[in-house]
N, C-alpha and C. Protein backbone atom coordinates (compact mmCIF):
# COMPACT_ATOMS: atom_id res chain seq x y z
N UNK A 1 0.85 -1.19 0.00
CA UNK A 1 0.00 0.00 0.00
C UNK A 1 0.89 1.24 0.00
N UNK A 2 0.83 2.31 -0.95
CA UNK A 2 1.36 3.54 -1.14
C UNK A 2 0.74 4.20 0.22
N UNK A 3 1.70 4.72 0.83
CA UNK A 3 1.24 6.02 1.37
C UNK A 3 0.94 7.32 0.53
N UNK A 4 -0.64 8.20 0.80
CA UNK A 4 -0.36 9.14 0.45
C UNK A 4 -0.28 10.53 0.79
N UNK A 5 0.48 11.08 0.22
CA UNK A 5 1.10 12.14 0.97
C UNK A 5 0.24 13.68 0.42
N UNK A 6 0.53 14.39 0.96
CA UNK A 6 -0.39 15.85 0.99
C UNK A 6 0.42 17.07 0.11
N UNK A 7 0.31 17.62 -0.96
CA UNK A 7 1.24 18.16 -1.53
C UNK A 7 0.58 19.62 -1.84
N UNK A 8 1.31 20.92 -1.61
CA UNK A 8 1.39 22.34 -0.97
C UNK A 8 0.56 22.32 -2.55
N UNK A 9 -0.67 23.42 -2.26
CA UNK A 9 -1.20 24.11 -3.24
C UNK A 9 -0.34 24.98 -4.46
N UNK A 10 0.45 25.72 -3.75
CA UNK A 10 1.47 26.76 -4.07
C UNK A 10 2.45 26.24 -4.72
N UNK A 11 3.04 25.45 -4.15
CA UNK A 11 4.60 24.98 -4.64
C UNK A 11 4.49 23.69 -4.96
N UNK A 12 3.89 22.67 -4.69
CA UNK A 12 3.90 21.43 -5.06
C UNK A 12 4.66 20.58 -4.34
N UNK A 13 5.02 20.94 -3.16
CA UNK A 13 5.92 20.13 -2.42
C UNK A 13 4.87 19.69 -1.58
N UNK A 14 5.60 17.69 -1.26
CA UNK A 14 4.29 17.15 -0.84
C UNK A 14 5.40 16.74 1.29
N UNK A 15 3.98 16.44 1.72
CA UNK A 15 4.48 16.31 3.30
C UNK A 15 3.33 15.17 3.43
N UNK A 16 4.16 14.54 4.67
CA UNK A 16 3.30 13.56 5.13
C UNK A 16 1.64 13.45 5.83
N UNK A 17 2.26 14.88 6.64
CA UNK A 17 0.67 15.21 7.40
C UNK A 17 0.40 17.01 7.14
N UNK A 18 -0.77 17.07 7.41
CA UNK A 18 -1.13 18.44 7.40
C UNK A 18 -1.06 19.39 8.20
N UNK A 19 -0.70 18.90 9.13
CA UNK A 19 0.47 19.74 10.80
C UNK A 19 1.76 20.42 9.78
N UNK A 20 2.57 19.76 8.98
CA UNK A 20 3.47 20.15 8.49
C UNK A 20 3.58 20.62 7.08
N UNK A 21 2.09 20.55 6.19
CA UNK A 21 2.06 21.64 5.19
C UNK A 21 1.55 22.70 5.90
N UNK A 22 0.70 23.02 6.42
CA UNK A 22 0.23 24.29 7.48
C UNK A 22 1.41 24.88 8.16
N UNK A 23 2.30 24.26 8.69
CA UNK A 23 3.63 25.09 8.78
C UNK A 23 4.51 25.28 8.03
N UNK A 24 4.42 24.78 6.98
CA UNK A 24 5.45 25.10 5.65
C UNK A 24 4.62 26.19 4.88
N UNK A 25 3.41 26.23 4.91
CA UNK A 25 2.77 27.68 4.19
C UNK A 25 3.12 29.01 4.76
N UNK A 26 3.06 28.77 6.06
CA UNK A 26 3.56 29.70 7.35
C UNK A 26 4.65 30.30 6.91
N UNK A 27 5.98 29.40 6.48
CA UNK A 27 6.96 30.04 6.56
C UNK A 27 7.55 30.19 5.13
N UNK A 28 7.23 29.77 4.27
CA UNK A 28 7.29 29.47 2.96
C UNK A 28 6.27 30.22 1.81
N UNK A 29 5.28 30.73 2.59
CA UNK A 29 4.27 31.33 1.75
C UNK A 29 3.61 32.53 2.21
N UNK A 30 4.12 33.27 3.48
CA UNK A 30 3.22 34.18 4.12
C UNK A 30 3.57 35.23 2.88
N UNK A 31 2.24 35.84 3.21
CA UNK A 31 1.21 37.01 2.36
C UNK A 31 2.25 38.62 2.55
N UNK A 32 3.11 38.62 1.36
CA UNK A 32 4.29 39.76 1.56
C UNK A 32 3.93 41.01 1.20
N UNK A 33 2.76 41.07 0.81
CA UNK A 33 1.98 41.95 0.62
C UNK A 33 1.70 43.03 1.70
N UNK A 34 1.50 41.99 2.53
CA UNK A 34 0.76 42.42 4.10
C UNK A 34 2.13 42.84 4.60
N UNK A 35 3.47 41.99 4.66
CA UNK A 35 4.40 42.28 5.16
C UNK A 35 4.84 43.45 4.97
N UNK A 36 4.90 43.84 3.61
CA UNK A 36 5.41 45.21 2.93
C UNK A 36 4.57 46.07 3.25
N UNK A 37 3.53 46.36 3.40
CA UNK A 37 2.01 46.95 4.21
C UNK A 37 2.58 47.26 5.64
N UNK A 38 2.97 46.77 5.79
CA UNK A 38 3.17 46.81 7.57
C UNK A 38 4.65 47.48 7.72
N UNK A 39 5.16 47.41 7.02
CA UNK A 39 7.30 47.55 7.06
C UNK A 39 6.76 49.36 6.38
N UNK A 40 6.34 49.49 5.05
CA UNK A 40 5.19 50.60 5.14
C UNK A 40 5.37 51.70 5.49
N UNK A 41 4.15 51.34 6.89
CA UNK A 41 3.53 51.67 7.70
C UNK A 41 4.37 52.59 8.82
N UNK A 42 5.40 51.35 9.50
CA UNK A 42 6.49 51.77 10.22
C UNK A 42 7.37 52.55 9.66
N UNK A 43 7.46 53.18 8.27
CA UNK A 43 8.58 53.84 7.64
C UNK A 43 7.89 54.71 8.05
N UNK A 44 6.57 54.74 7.47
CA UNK A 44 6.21 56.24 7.40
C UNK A 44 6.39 57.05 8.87
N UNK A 45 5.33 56.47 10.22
CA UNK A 45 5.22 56.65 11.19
C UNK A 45 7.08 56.88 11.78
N UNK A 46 7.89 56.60 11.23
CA UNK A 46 9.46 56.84 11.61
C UNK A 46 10.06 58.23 11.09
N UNK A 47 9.21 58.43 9.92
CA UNK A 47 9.29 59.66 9.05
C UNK A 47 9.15 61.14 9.65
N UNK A 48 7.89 60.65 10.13
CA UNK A 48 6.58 61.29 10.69
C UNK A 48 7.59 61.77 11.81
N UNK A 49 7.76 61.14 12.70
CA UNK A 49 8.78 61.69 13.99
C UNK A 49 9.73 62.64 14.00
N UNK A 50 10.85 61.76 12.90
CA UNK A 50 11.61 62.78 12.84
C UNK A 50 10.93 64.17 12.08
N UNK A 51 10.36 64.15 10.95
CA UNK A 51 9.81 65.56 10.94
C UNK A 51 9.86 66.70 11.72
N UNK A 52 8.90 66.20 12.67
CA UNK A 52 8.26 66.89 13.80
C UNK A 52 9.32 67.51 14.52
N UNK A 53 10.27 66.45 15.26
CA UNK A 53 11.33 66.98 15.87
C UNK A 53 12.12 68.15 14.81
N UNK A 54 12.54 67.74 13.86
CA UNK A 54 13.49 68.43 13.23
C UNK A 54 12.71 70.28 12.89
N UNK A 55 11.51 69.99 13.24
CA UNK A 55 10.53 71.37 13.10
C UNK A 55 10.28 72.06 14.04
N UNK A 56 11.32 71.57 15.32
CA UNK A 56 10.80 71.99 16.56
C UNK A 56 9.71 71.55 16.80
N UNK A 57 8.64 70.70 16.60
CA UNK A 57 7.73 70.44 17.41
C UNK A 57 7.52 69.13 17.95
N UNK A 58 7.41 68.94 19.33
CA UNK A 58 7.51 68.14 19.87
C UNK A 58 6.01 67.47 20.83
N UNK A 59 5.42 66.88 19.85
CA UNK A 59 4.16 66.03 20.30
C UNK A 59 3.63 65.23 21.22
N UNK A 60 3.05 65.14 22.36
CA UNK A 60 2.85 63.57 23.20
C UNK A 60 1.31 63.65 23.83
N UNK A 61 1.07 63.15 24.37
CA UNK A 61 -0.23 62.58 25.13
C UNK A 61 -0.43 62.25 26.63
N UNK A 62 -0.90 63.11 26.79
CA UNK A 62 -0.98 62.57 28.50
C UNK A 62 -2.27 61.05 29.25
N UNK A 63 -2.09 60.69 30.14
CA UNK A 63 -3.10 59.30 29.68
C UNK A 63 -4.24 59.81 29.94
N UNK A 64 -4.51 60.96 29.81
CA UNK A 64 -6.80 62.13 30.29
C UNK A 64 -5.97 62.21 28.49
N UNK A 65 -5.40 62.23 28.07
CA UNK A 65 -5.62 62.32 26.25
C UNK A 65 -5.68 64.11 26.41
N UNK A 66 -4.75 64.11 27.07
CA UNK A 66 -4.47 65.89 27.10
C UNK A 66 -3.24 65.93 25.94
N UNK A 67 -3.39 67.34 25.41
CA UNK A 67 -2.28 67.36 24.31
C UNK A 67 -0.98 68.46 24.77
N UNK A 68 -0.03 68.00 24.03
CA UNK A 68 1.47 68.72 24.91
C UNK A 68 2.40 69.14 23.83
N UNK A 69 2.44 70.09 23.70
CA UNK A 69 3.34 70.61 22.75
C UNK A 69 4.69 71.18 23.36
N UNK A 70 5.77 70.52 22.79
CA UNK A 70 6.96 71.18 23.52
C UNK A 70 6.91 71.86 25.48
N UNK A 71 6.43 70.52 26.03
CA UNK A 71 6.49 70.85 27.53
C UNK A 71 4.89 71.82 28.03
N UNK A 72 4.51 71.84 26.46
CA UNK A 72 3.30 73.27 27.13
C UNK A 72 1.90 72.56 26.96
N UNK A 73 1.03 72.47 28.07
CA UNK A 73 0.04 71.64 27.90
C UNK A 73 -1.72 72.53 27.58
N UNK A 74 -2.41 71.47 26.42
CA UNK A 74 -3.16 72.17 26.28
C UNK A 74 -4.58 72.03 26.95
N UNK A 75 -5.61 72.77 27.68
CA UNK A 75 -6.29 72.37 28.94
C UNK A 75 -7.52 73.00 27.97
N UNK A 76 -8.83 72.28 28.80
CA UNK A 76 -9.85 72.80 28.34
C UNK A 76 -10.71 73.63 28.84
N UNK A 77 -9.67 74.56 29.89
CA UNK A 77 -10.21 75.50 30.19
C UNK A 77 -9.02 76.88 30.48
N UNK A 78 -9.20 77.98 30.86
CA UNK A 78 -8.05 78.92 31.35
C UNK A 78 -7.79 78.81 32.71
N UNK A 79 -6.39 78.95 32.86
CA UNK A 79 -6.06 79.21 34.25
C UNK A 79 -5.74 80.17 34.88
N UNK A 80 -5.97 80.79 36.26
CA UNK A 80 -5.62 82.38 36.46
C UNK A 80 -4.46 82.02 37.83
N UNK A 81 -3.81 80.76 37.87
CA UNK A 81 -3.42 80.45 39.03
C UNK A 81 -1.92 81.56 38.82
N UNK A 82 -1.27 81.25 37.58
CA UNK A 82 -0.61 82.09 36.76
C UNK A 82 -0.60 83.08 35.45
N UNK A 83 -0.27 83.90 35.76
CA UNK A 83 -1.56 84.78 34.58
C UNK A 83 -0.35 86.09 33.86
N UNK A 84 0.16 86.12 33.03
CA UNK A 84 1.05 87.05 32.73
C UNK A 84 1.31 87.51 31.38
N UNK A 85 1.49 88.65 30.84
CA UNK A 85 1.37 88.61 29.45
C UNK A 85 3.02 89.42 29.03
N UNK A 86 3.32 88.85 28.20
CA UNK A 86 4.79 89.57 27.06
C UNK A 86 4.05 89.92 25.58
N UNK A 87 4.98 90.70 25.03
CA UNK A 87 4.41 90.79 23.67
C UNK A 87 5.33 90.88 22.84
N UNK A 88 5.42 90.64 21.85
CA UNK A 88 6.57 89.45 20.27
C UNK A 88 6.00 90.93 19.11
N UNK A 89 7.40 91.46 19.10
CA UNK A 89 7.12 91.74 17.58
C UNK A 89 8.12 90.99 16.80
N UNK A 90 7.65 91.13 15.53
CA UNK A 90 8.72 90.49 14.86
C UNK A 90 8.92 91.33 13.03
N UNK A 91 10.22 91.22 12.86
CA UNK A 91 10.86 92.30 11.86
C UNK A 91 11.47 90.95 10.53
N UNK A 92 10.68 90.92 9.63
CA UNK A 92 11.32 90.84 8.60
C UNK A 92 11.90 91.73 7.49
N UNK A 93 13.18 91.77 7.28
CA UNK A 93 13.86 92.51 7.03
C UNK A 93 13.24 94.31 6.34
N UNK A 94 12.96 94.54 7.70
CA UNK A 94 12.84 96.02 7.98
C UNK A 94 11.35 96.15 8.06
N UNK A 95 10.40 94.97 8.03
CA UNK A 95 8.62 95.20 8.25
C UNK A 95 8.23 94.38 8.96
N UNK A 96 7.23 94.75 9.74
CA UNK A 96 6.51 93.94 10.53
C UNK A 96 5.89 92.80 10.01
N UNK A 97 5.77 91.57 11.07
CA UNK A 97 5.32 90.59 10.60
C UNK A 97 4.34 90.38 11.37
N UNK A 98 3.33 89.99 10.95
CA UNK A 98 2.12 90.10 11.85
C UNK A 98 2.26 88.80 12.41
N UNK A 99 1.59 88.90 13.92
CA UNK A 99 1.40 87.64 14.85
C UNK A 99 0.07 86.97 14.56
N UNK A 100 -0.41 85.78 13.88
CA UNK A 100 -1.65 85.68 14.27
C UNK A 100 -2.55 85.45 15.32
N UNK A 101 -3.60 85.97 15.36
CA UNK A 101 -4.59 85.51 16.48
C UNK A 101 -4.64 84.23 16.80
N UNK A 102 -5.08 83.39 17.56
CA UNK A 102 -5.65 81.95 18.09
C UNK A 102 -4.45 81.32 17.87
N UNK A 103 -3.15 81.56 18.05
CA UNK A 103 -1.76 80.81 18.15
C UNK A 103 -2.40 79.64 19.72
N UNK A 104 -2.03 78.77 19.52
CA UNK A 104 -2.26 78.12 20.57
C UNK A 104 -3.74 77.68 21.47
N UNK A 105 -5.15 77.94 20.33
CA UNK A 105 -6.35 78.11 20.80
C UNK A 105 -6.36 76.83 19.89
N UNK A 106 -7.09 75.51 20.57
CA UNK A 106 -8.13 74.98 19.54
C UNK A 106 -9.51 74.98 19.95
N UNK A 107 -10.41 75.90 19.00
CA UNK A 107 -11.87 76.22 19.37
C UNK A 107 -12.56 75.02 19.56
N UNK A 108 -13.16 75.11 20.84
CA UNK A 108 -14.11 73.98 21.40
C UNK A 108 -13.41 72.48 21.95
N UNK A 109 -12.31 73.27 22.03
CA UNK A 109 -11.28 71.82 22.29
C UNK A 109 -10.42 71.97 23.70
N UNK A 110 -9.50 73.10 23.31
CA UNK A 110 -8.79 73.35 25.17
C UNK A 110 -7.23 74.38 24.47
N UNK A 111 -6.90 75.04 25.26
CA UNK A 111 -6.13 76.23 25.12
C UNK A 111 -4.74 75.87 25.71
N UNK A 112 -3.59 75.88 25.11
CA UNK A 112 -2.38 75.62 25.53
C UNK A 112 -1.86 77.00 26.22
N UNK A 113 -1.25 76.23 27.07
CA UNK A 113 -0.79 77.71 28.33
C UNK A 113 -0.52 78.57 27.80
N UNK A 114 0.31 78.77 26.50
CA UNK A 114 0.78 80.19 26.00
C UNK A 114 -0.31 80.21 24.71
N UNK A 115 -0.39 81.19 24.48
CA UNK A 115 -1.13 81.54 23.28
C UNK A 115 -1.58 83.33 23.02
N UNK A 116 -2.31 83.34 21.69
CA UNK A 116 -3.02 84.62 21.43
C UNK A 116 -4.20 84.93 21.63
N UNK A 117 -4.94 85.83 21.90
CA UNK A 117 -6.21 86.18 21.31
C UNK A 117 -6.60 86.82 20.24
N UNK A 118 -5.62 87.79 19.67
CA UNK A 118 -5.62 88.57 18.77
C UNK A 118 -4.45 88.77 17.92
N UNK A 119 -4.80 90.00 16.79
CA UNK A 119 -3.23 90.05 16.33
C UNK A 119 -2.18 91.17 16.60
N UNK A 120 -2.58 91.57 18.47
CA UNK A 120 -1.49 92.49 19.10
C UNK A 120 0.04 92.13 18.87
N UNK A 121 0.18 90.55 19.04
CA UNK A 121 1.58 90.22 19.61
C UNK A 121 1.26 89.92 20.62
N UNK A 122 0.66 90.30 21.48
CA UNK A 122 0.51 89.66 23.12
C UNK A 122 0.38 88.38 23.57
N UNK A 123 1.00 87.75 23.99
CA UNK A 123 1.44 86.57 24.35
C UNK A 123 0.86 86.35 25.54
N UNK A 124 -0.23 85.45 25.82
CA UNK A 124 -0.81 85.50 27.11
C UNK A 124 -0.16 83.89 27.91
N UNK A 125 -0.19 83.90 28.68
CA UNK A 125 0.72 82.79 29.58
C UNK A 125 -0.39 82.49 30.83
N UNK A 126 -1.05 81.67 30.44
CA UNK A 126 -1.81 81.10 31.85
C UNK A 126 -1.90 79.97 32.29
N UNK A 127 -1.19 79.44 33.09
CA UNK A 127 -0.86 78.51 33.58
C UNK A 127 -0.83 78.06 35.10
N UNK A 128 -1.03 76.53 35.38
CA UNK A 128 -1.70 75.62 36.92
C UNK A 128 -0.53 76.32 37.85
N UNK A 129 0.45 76.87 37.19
CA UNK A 129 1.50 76.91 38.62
C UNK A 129 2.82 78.24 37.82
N UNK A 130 3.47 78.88 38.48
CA UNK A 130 4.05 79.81 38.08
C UNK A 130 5.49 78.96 37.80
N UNK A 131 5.76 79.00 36.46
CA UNK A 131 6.83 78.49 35.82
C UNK A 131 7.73 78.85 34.95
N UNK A 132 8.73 78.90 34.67
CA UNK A 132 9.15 79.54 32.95
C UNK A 132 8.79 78.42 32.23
N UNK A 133 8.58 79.91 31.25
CA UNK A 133 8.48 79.79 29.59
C UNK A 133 9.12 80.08 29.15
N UNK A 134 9.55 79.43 27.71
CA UNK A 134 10.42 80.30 26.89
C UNK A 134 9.83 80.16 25.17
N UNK A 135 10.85 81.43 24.43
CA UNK A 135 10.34 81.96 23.52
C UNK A 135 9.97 80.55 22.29
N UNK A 136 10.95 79.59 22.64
CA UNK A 136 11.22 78.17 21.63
C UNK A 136 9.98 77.47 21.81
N UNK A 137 8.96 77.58 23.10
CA UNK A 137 8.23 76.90 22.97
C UNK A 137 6.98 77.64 22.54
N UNK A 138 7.06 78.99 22.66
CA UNK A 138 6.22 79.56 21.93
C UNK A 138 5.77 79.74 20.50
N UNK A 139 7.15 78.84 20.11
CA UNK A 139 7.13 79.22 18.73
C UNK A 139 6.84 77.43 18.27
N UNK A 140 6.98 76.32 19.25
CA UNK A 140 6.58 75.28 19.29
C UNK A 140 5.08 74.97 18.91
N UNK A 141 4.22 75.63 19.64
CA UNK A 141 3.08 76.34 20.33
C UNK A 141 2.30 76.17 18.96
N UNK A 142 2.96 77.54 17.80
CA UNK A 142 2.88 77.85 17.21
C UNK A 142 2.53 77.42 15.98
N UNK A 143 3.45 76.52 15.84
CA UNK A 143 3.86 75.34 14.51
C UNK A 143 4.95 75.86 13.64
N UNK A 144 5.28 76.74 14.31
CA UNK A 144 7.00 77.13 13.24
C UNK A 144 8.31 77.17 13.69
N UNK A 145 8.71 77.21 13.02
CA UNK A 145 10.29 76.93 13.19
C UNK A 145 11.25 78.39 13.30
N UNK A 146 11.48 77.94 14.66
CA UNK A 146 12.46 79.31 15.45
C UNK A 146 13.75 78.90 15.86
N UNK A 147 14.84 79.37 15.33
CA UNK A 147 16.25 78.56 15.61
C UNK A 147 17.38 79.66 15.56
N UNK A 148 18.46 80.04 16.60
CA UNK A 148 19.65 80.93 16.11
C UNK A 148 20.06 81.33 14.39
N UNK A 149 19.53 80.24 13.70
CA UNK A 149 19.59 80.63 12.35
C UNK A 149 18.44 80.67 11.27
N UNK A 150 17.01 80.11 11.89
CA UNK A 150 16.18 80.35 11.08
C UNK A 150 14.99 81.12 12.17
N UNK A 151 14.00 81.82 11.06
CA UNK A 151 12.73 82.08 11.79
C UNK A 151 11.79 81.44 10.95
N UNK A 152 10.59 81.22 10.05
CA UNK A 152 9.89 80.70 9.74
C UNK A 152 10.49 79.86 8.41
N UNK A 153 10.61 80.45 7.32
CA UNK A 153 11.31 79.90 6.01
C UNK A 153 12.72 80.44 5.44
N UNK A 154 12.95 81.56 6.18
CA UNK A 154 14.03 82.49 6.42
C UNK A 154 15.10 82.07 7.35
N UNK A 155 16.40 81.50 6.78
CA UNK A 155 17.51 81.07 6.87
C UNK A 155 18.58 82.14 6.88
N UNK A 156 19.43 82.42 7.91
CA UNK A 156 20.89 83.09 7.89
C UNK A 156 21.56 83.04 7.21
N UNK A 157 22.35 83.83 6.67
CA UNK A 157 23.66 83.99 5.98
C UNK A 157 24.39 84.62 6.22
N UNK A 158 25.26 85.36 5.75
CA UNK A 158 26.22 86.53 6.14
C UNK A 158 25.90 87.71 5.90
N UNK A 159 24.42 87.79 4.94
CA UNK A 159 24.35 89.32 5.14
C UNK A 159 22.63 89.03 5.74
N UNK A 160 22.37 88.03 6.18
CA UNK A 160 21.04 87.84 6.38
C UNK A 160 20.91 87.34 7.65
N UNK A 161 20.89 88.57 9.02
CA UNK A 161 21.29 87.64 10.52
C UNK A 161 19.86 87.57 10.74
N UNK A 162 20.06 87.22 12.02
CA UNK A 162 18.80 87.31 13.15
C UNK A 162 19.19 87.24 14.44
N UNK A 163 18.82 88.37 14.91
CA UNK A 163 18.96 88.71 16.56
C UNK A 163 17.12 88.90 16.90
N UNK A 164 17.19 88.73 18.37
CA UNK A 164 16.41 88.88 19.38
C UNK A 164 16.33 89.88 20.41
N UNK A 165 16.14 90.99 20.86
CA UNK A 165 16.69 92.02 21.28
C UNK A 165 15.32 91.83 22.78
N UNK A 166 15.27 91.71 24.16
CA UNK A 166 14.30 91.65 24.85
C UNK A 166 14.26 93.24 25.90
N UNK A 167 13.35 94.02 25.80
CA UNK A 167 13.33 95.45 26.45
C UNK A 167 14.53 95.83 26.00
N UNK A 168 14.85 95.94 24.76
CA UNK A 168 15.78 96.36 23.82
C UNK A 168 17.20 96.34 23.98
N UNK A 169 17.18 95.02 25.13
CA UNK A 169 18.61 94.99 24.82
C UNK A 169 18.98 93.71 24.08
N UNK A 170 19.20 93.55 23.08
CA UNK A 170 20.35 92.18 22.74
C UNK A 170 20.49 91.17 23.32
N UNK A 171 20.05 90.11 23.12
CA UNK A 171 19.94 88.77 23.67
C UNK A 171 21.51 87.92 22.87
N UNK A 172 22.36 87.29 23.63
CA UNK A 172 23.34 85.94 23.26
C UNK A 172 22.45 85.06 23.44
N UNK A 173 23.39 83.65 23.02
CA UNK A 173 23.16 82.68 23.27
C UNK A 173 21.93 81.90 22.92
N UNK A 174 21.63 80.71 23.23
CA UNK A 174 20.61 79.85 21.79
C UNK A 174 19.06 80.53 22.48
N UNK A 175 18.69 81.78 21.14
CA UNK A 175 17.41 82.09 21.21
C UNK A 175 15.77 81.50 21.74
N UNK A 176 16.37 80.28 21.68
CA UNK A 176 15.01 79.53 21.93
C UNK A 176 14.71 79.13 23.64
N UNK A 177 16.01 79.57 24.34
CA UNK A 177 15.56 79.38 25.37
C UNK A 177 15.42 80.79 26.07
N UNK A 178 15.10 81.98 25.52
CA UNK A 178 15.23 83.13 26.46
C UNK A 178 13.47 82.96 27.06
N UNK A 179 13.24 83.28 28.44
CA UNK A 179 12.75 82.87 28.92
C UNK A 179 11.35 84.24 28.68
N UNK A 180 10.23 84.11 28.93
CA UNK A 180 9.53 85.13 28.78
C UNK A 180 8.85 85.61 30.35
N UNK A 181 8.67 86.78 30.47
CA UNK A 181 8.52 86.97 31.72
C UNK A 181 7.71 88.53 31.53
N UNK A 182 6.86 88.85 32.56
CA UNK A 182 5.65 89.51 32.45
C UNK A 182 6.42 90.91 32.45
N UNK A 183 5.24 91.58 30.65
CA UNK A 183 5.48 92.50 30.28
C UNK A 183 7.31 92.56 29.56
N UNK A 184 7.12 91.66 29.51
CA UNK A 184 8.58 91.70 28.32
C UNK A 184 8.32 92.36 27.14
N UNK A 185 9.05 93.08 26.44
CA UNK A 185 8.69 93.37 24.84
C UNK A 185 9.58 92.81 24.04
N UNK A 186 9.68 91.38 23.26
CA UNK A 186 10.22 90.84 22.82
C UNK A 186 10.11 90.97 21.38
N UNK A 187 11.73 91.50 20.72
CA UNK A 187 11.80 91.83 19.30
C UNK A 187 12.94 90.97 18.56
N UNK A 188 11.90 90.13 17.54
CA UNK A 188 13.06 89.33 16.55
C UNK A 188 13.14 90.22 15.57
N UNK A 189 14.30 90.40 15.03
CA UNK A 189 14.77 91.15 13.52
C UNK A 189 15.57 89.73 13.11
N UNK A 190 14.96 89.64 11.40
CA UNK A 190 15.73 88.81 10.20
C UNK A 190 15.65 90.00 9.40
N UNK A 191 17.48 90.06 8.97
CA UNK A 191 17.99 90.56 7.90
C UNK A 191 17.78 92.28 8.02
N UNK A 192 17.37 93.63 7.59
CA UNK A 192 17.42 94.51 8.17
C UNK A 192 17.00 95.10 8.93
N UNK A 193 17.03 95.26 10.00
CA UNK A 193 16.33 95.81 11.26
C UNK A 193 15.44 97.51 10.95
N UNK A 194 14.61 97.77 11.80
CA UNK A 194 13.55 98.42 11.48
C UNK A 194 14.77 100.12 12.18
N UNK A 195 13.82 101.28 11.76
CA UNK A 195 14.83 102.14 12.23
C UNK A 195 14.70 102.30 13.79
N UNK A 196 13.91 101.92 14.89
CA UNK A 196 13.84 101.79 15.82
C UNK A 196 13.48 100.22 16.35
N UNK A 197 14.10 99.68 17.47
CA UNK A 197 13.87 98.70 17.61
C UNK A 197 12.76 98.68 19.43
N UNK A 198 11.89 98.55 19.40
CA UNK A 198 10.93 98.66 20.42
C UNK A 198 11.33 98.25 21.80
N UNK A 199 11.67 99.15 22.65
CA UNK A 199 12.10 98.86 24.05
C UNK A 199 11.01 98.59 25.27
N UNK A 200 9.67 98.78 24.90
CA UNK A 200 8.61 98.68 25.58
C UNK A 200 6.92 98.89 24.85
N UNK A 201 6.23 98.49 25.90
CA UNK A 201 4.88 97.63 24.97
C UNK A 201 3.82 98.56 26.69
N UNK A 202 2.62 99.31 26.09
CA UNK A 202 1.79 99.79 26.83
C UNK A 202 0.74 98.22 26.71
N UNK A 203 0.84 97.63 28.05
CA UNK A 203 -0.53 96.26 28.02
C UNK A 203 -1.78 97.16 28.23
N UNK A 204 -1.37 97.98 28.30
CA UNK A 204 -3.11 99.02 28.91
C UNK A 204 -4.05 98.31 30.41
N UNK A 205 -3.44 97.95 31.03
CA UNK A 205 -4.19 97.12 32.29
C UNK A 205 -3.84 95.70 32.47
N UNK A 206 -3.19 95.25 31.44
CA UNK A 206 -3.21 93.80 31.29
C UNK A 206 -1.67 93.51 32.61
């Protein structure tokens, strides 16, 4: 009497029992489709990361599914525990650049500690506990890219600087961490500076 044996749909290779074509499909035939689908997947999501970082912005989740941008968290309500306002102008080479309103607002959603209401420049800072801030995460906040050598799409060169000047004096050292602190008047210039550079900001009560 012949034994007979069980032979693979796919390939034609035959096995004694069906314990061991079922594991030879396994390893011999899995669906690479799916594999490449999935390998993918993980490129992209690897992509995705570095992006972000390399844009200054730095994303995470708290486990209430609170959202956190560069250290600054966004709440769904205001806080007055800390309450302080600075105000940002900013100079592209020799004109104002307007600040937009709702920097840091998502409507009907929850308000990250720093943000705008309008398009003063005023930088409002309200936050669970009195802390520094600084200008890098404001610009985190934001969604743009603020760096000793760039401000939004605007890159340094040798005839194209960028300084930070805070109550008009001249800021050293890496811009993104100067810290903001109530009633600051904080002025970036890229490339030619305006003929006065703003040493102070009327909050009118604020």
């Amino acid at each position: 009497m012949v034994d007979e044996k069980i032979k693979c749909d796919t390939c034609g290779k035959s096995f004694e029992t069906k314990e061991q074509i079922i594991q030879h499909k396994k390893n011999a035939h899995v669906d690479k489709k799916k594999v490449k689908s999935s390998k993918s997947i993980k490129a992209l999501i690897a992509i995705g990361m570095v992006v972000a970082i390399a844009g200054g912005v730095y994303l995470s989740q708290t486990s209430n599914n609170q959202l956190i941008v560069d250290g600054v968290r966004c709440d769904p309500t205001e806080f007055v525990d800390y309450h302080i306002h600075a105000h940002l102008d900013i100079f592209i080479d020799g004109q104002p650049d307007a600040i937009p309103a709702g920097i840091g607002i998502k409507p009907n959603e929850c308000l990250f500690w720093l943000h705008t209401h309008n398009t003063s420049g005023i930088i409002h800072i309200e936050a669970p506990a009195n802390k520094d801030f600084t200008l890098g995460q404001f610009f985190s906040v934001w969604g743009q890219t603020f760096s000793n050598s760039q401000i939004f799409d605007k890159i340094t060169t040798d005839k194209e600087t960028l300084h930070v000047y805070v109550n008009g004096t001249k800021v050293n050292g890496d811009l993104r961490n100067i810290k903001i602190k109530a009633h600051d008047e904080i002025v970036i210039v890229y490339g030619t500076s305006p003929t006065t550079i703003p040493s102070f900001y009327d909050f009118g009560g604020l």
